[in-house]
Protein backbone atom coordinates (compact mmCIF):
# COMPACT_ATOMS: atom_id res chain seq x y z
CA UNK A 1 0.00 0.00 0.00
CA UNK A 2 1.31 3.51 -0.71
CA UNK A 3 1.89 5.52 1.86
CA UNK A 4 -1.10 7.50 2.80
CA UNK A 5 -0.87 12.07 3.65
CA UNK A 6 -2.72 14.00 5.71
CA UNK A 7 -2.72 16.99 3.85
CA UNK A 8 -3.61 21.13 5.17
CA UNK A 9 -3.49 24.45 3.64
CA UNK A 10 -3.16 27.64 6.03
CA UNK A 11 -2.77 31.30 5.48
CA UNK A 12 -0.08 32.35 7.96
CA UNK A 13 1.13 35.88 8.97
CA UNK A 14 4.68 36.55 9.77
CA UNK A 15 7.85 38.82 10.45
CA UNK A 16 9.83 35.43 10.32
CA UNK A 17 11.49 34.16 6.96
CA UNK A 18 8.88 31.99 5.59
CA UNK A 19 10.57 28.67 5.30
CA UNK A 20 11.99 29.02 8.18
CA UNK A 21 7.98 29.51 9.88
CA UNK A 22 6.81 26.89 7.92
CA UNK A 23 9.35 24.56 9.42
CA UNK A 24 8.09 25.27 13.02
CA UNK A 25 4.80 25.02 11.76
CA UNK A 26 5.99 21.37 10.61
CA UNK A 27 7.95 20.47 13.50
CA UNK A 28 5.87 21.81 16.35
CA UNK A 29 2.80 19.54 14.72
CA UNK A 30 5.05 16.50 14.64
CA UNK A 31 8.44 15.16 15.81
CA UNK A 32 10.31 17.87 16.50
CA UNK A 33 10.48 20.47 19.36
CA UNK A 34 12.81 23.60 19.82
CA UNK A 35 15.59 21.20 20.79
CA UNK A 36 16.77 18.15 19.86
CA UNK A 37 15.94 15.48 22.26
CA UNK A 38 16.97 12.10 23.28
CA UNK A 39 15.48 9.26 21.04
CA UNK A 40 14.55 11.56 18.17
CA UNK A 41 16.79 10.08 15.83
CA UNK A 42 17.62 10.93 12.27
CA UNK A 43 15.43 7.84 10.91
CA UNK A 44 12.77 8.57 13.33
CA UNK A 45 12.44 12.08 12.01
CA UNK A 46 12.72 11.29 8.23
CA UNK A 47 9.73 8.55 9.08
CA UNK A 48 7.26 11.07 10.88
CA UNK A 49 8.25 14.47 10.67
CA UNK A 50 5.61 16.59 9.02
CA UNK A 51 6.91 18.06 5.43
CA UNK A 52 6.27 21.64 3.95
CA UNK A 53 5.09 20.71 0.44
CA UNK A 54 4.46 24.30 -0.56
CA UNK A 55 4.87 28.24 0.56
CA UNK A 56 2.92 30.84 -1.99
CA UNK A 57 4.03 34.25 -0.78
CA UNK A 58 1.18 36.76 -0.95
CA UNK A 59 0.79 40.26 -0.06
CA UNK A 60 3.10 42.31 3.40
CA UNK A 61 0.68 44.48 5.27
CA UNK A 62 1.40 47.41 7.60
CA UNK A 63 0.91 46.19 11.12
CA UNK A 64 0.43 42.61 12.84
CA UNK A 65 -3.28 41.52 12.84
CA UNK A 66 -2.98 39.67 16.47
CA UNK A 67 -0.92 41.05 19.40
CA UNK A 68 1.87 38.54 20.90
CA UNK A 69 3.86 37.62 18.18
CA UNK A 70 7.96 38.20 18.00
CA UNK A 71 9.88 38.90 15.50
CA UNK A 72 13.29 38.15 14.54
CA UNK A 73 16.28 40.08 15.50
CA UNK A 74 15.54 42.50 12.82
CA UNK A 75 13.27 45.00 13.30
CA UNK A 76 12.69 45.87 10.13
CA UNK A 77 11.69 42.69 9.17
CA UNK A 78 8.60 42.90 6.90
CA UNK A 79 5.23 40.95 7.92
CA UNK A 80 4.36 39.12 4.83
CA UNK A 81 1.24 36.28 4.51
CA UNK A 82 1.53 33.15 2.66
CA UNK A 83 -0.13 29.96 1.59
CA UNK A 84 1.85 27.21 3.49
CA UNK A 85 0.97 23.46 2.64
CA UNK A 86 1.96 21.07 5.01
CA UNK A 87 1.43 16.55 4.97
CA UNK A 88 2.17 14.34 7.56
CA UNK A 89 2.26 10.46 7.43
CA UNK A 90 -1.08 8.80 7.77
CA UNK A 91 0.87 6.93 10.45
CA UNK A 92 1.53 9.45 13.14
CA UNK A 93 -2.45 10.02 13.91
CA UNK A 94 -4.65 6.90 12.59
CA UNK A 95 -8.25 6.79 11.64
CA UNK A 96 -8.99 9.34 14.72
CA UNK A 97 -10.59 12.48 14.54
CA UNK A 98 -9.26 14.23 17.86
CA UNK A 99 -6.54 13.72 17.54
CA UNK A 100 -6.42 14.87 13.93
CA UNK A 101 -7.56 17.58 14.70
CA UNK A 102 -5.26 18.59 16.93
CA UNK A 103 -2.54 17.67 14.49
CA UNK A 104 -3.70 20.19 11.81
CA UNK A 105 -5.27 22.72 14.59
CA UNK A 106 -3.51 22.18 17.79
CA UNK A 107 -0.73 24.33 19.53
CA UNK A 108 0.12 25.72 15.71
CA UNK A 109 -2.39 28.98 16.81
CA UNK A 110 -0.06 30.02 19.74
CA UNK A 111 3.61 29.66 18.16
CA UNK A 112 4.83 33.06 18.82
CA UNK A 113 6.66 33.79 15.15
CA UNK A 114 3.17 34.05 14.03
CA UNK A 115 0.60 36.60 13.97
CA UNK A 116 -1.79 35.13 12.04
CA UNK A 117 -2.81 31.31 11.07
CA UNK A 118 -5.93 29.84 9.58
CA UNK A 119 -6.43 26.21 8.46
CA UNK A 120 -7.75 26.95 5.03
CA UNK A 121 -8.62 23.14 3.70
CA UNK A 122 -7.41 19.97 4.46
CA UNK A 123 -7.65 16.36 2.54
CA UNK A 124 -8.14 13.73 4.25
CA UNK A 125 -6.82 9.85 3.43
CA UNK A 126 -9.51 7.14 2.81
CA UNK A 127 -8.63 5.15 5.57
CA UNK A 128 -10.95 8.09 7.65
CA UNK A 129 -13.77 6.61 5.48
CA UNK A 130 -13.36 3.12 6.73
CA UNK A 131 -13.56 4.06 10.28
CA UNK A 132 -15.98 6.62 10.28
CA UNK A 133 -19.62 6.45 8.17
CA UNK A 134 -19.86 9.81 7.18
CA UNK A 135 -23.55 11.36 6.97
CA UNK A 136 -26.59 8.35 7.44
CA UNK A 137 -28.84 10.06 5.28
CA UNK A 138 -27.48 12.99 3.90
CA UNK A 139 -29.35 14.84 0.87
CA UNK A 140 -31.69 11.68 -0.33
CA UNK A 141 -32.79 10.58 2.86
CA UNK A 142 -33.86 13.68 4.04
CA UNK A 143 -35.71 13.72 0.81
CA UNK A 144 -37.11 10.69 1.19
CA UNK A 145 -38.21 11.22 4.90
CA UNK A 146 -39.65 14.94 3.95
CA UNK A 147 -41.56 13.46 0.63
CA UNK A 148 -39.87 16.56 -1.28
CA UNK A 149 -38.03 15.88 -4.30
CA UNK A 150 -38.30 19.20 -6.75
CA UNK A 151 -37.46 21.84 -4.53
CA UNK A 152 -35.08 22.91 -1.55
CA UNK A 153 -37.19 21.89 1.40
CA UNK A 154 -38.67 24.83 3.24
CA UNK A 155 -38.37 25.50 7.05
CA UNK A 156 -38.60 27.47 9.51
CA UNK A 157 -37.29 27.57 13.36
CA UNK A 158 -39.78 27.71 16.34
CA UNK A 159 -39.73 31.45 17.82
CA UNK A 160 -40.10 32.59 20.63
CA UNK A 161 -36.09 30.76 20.81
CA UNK A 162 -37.23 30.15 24.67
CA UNK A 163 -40.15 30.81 26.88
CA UNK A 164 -43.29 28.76 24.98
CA UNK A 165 -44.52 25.93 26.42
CA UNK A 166 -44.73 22.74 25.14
CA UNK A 167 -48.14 23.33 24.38
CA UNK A 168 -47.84 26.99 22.74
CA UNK A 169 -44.92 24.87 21.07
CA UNK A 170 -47.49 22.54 19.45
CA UNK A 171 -49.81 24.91 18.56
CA UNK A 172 -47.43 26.78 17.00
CA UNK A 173 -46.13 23.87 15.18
CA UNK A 174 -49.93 23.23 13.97
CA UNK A 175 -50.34 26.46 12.13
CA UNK A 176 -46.79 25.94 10.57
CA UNK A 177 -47.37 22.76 9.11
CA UNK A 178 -50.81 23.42 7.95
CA UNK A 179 -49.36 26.43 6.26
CA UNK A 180 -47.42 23.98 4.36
CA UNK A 181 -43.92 24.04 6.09
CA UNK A 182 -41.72 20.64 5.14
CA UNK A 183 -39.47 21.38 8.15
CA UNK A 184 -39.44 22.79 11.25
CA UNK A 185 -36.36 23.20 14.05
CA UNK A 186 -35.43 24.13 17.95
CA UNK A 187 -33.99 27.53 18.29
CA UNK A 188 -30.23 26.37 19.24
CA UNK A 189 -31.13 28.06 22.90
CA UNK A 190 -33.94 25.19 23.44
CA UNK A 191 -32.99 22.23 24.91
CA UNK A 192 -34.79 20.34 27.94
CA UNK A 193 -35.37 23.75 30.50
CA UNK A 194 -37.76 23.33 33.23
CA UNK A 195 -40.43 25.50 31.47
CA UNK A 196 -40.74 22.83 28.37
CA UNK A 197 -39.42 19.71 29.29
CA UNK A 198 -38.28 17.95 26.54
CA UNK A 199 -40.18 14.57 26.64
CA UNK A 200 -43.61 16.20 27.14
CA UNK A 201 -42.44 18.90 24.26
CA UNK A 202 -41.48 15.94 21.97
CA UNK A 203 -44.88 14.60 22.93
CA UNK A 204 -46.88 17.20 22.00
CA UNK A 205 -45.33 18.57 18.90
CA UNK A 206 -45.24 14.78 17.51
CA UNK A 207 -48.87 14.46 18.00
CA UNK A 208 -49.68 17.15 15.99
CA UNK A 209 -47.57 16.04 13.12
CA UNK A 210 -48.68 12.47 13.33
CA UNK A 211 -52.33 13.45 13.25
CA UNK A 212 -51.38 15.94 9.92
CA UNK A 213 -49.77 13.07 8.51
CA UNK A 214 -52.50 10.61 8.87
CA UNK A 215 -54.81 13.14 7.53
CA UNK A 216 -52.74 14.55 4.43
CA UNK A 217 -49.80 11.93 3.17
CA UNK A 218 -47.32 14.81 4.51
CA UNK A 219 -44.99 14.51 7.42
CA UNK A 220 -43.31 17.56 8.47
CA UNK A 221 -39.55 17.18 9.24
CA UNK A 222 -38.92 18.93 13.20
CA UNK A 223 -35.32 18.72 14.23
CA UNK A 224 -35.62 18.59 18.10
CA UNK A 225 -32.57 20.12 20.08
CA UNK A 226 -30.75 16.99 21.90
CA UNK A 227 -27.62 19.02 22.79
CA UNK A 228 -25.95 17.89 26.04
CA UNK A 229 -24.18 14.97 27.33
CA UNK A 230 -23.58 12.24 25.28
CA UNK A 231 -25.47 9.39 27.70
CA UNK A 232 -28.19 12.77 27.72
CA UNK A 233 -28.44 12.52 23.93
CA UNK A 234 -28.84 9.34 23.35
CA UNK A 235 -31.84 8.93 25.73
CA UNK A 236 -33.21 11.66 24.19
CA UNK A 237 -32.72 10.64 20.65
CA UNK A 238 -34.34 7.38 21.44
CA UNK A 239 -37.35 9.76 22.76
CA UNK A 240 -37.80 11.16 19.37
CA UNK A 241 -37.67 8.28 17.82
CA UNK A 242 -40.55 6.58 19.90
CA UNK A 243 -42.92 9.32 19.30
CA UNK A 244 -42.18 9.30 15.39
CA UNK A 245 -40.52 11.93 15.04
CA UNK A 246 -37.63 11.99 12.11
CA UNK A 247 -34.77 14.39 12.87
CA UNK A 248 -32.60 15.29 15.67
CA UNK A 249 -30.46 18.74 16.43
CA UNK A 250 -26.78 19.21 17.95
CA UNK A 251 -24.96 21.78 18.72
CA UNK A 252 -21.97 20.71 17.11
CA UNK A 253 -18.87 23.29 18.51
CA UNK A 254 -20.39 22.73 22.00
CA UNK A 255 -21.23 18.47 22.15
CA UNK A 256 -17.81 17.75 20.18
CA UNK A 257 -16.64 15.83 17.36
CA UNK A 258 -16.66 12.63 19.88
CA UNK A 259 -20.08 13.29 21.04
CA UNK A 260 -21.30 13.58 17.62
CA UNK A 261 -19.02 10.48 16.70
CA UNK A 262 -21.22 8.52 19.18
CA UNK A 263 -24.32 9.81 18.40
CA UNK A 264 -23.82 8.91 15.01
CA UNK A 265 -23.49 5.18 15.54
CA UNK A 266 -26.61 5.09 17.86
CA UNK A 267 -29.20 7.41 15.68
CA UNK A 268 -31.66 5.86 13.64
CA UNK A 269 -32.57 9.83 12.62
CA UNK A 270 -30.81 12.37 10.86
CA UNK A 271 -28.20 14.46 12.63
CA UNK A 272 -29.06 18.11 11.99
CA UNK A 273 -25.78 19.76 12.57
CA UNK A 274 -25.98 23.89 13.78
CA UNK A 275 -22.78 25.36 14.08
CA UNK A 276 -23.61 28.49 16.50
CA UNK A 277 -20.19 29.50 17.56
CA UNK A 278 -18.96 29.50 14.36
CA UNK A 279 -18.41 32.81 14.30
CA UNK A 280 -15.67 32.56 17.14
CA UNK A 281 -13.55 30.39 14.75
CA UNK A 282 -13.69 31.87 11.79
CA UNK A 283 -14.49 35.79 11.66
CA UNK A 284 -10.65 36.21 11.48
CA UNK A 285 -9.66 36.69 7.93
CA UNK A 286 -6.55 35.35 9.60
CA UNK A 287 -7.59 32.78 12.62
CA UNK A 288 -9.29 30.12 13.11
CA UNK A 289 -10.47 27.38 10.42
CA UNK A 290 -12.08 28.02 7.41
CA UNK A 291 -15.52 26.63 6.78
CA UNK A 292 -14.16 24.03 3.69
CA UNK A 293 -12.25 22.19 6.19
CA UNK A 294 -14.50 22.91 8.59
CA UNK A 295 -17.50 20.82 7.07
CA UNK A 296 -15.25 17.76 6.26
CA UNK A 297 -14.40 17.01 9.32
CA UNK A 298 -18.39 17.26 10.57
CA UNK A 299 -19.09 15.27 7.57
CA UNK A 300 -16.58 12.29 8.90
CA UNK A 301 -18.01 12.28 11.66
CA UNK A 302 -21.47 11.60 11.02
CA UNK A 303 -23.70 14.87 10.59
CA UNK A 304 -26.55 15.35 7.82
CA UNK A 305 -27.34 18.54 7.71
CA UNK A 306 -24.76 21.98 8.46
CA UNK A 307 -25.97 25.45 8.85
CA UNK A 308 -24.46 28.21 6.13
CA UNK A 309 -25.74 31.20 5.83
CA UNK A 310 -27.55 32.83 3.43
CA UNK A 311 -26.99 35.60 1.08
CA UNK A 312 -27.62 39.15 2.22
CA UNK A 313 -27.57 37.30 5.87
CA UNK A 314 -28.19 39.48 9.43
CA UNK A 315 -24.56 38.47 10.00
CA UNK A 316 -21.43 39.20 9.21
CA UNK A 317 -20.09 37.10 6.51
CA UNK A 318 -19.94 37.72 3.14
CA UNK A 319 -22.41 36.46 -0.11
CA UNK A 320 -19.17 35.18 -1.70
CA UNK A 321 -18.48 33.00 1.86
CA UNK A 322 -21.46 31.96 1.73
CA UNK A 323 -22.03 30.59 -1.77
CA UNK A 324 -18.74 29.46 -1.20
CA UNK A 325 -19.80 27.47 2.18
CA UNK A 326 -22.51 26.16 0.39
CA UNK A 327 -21.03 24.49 -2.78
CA UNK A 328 -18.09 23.09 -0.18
CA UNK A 329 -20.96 20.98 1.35
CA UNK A 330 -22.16 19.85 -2.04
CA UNK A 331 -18.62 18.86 -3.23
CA UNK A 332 -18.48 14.80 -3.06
CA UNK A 333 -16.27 13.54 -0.46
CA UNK A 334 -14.32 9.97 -0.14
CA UNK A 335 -17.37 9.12 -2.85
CA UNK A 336 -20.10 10.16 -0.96
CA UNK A 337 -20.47 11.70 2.63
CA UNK A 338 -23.22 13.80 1.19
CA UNK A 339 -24.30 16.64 3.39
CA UNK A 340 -27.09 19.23 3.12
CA UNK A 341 -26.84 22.89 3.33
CA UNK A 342 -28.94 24.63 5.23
CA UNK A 343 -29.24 28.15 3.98
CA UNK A 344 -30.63 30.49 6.92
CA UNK A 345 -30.28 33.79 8.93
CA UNK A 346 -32.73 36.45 7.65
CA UNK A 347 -33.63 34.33 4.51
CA UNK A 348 -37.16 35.25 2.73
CA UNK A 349 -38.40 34.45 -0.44
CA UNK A 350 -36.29 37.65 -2.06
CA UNK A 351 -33.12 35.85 -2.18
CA UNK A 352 -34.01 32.36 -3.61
CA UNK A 353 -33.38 33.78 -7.50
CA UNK A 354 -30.06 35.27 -6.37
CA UNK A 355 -29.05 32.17 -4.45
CA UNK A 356 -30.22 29.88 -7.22
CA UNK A 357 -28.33 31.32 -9.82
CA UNK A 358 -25.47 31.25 -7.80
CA UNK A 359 -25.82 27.33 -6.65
CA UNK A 360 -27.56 25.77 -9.85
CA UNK A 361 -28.93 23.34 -7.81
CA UNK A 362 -32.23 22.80 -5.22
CA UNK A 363 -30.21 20.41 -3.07
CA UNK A 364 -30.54 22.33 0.51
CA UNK A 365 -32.89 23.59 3.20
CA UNK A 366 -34.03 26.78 3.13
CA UNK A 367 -34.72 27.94 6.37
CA UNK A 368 -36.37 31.33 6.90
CA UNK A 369 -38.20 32.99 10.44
CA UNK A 370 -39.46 36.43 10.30
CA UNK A 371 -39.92 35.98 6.40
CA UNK A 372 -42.70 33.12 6.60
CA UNK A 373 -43.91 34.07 10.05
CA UNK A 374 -44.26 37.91 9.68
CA UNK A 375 -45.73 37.76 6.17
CA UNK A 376 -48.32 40.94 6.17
CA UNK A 377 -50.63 38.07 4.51
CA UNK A 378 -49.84 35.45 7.57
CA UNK A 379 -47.99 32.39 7.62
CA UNK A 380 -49.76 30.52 5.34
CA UNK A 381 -49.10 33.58 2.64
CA UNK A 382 -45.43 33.55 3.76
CA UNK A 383 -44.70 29.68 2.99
CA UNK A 384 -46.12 30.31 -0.18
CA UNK A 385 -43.81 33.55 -0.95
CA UNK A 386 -40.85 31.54 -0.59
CA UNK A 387 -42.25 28.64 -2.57
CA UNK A 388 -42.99 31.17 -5.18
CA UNK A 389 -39.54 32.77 -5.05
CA UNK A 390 -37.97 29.69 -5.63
CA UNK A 391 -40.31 28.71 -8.34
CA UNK A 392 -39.28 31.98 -10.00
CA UNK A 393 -35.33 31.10 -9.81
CA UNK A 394 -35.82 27.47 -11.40
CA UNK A 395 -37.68 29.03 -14.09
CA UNK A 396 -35.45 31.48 -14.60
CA UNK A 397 -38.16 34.51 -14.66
CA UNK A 398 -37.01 37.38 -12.74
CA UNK A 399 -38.59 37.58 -9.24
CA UNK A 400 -40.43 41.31 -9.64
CA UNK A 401 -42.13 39.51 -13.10
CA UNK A 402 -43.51 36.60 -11.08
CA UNK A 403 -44.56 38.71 -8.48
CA UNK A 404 -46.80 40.06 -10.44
CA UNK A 405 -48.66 36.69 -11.11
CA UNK A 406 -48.29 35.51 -7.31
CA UNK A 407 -49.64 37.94 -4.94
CA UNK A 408 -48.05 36.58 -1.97
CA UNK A 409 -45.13 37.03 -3.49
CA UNK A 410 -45.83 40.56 -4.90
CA UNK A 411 -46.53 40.88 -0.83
CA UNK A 412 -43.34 39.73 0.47
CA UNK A 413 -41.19 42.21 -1.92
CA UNK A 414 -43.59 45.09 -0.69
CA UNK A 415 -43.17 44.46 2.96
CA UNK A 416 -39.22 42.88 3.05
CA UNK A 417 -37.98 44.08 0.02
């Protein structure tokens, strides 16, 4: 067998000379340390010693973006970025995502010749894919278990985020579905608080979808927040599935790539995977992990769905991140590993042409709040906005012309637009 890489790209920031960075980069990440020590001998270092495969100098910029770096002895040393690729033997980590992780993004964020580093991508060997599953259902299960085929699938999260009870929840949840929602979700901030308890939430809201089901062929996805300790999790996982229900929620940053690991092998649902404190770990044009390695490594281990945005979104990042977010989760992966977008954060039915012509493709969840729910024509009106909007971006007609043929539409542009 060949010998198997792992392989990262990162965008560092330095005063240093940039081989000379790249090698501590290399050595701090595998054999070496700032001395030589006993037992680290010249064939144990040309076995496992990480290698710099490439360094692209880019631009030099005026002043250090993070505080606590050092310099050489020169003061006058220019800070230049580059593009640094580094591999390592499959050997020194195994089929084990901790600890990969902390190969590619361990103590190489505090080295002090650097003030800036961001793990831009990484690929990843196929002995990963043997150990972990990857994504149970991905883009065609949730398909299948949603009954939509033609279209992204439509959702929207439960608001108030906390405070409702389980039975305001189900009401709620009623009018939503009846409006013609295929998928509803927790607000990352509910979990299992003592004014909705989870099991007695799970029961109500799962009666109401049952009931629609039985009465119109149509099951309504609800991803039910089961963030918390793994044992925790798991119990309430197996609570979902009991009552019917046909998706489950994680935080992802927050339960860990072992808790999700775990969950994967137990759930007989799909893992919808929301990445709030994202943000934290990637703002930085110059720290932190950029989302296309981000989403591979929640894609090993076992997620379905991963939040990303949306164009024109209430925060920070960029259209071109996001398009960019989204067509990393619809890149094939080891041959499958299929994931779903899930396009939210002040989404209505005004972006779908825009995002549509960016994506080419209906392959992701569309996820909107205030744009179905405060619809001047009510919800019902507001599902079919977005429905409409999207209608207009596969057909290619402009969004203001079909607006004029679709009222709710016309609506939605008037009061959002």
């Amino acid at each position: 067998m060949d010998k198997q890489f792992i392989r990262a790209k990162y965008l560092i920031e330095t005063r240093h000379p940039l081989e000379a960075a790249a090698g501590m980069m290399a050595g701090e990440q595998s054999c070496g340390t700032f001395v030589r020590v006993p037992g680290e001998t010249d064939e144990l270092r040309a076995r496992f010693s990480a290698r710099v495969d490439s360094i692209t100098e880019r631009e030099t910029v005026d002043k250090p973006a993070l505080s606590g770096a050092k310099g050489p002895k020169s003061k006058d040393a220019p800070i230049r970025r580059a593009i640094v690729d580094l591999s390592w033997p499959f050997e020194n980590v195994g089929a084990n995502l901790p600890n990969l992780m902390a190969t590619v993004a361990g103590n190489l964020y505090e080295l002090n010749p650097f003030s800036g580093l961001k793990l831009l991508d990484l690929e990843i060997p196929e002995a990963f894919g043997q150990k972990y599953p990857g994504p149970q259902f991905g883009i065609r299960g949730t398909r299948e278990l949603t009954g939509v085929s033609d279209r992204p699938i439509i959702g929207t999260i439960i608001k108030p985020s906390v405070g409702l009870t389980p039975e305001a929840t189900a009401e709620q949840t009623k009018t939503l579905i009846e409006a013609g929602l295929d998928f509803l979700k927790d607000d990352e901030l509910m979990g299992n608080p003592p004014h909705s308890p989870f099991e007695k939430r799970v029961e109500m809201v799962m009666n109401v979808i049952n009931a629609e089901a039985e009465k119109t062929g149509r099951k309504a996805m609800f991803a039910f927040n089961i963030s918390g300790d793994v044992d925790e999790m798991l119990y309430m996982h197996d609570i979902v599935l009991a009552r019917g229900g046909t998706c489950v929620m994680v935080s992802i940053n927050h339960v860990g790539l072992s808790g999700i690991a775990k969950l994967r092998t137990h759930s007989q649902l799909p893992i919808h995977g929301h990445r709030n404190f994202w943000g934290a770990v990637s703002r930085s044009e110059v720290l932190g992990i950029d989302f296309q390695a981000y989403q591979k490594i929640w894609r090993l281990a076992g997620i379905d769905h991963l939040h990303t945005n949306g164009i024109r979104n209430k925060f920070c990042e960029s259209d071109e991140s996001v398009i960019r977010s989204i067509k990393a989760c619809l890149t094939p992966m080891l041959g499958g590993y299929e994931i779903m977008p899930v396009i939210s954060s002040g989404q209505w039915a005004g972006q779908a042409v825009d995002t549509f012509q960016a994506i080419r493709t209906t392959d992701v969840m569309y996820v909107c709040g205030g744009g179905i729910v405060a619809h001047p024509g009510g919800i019902a009106a507001g599902v079919r906005s977005v429905q409409q909007g999207w209608e207009a971006a596969m057909s290619g007609e402009s969004l203001t012309s079909y607006a004029e043929r679709h009222i709710e539409l016309k609506q939605a542009i008037e009061a959002y637009g």
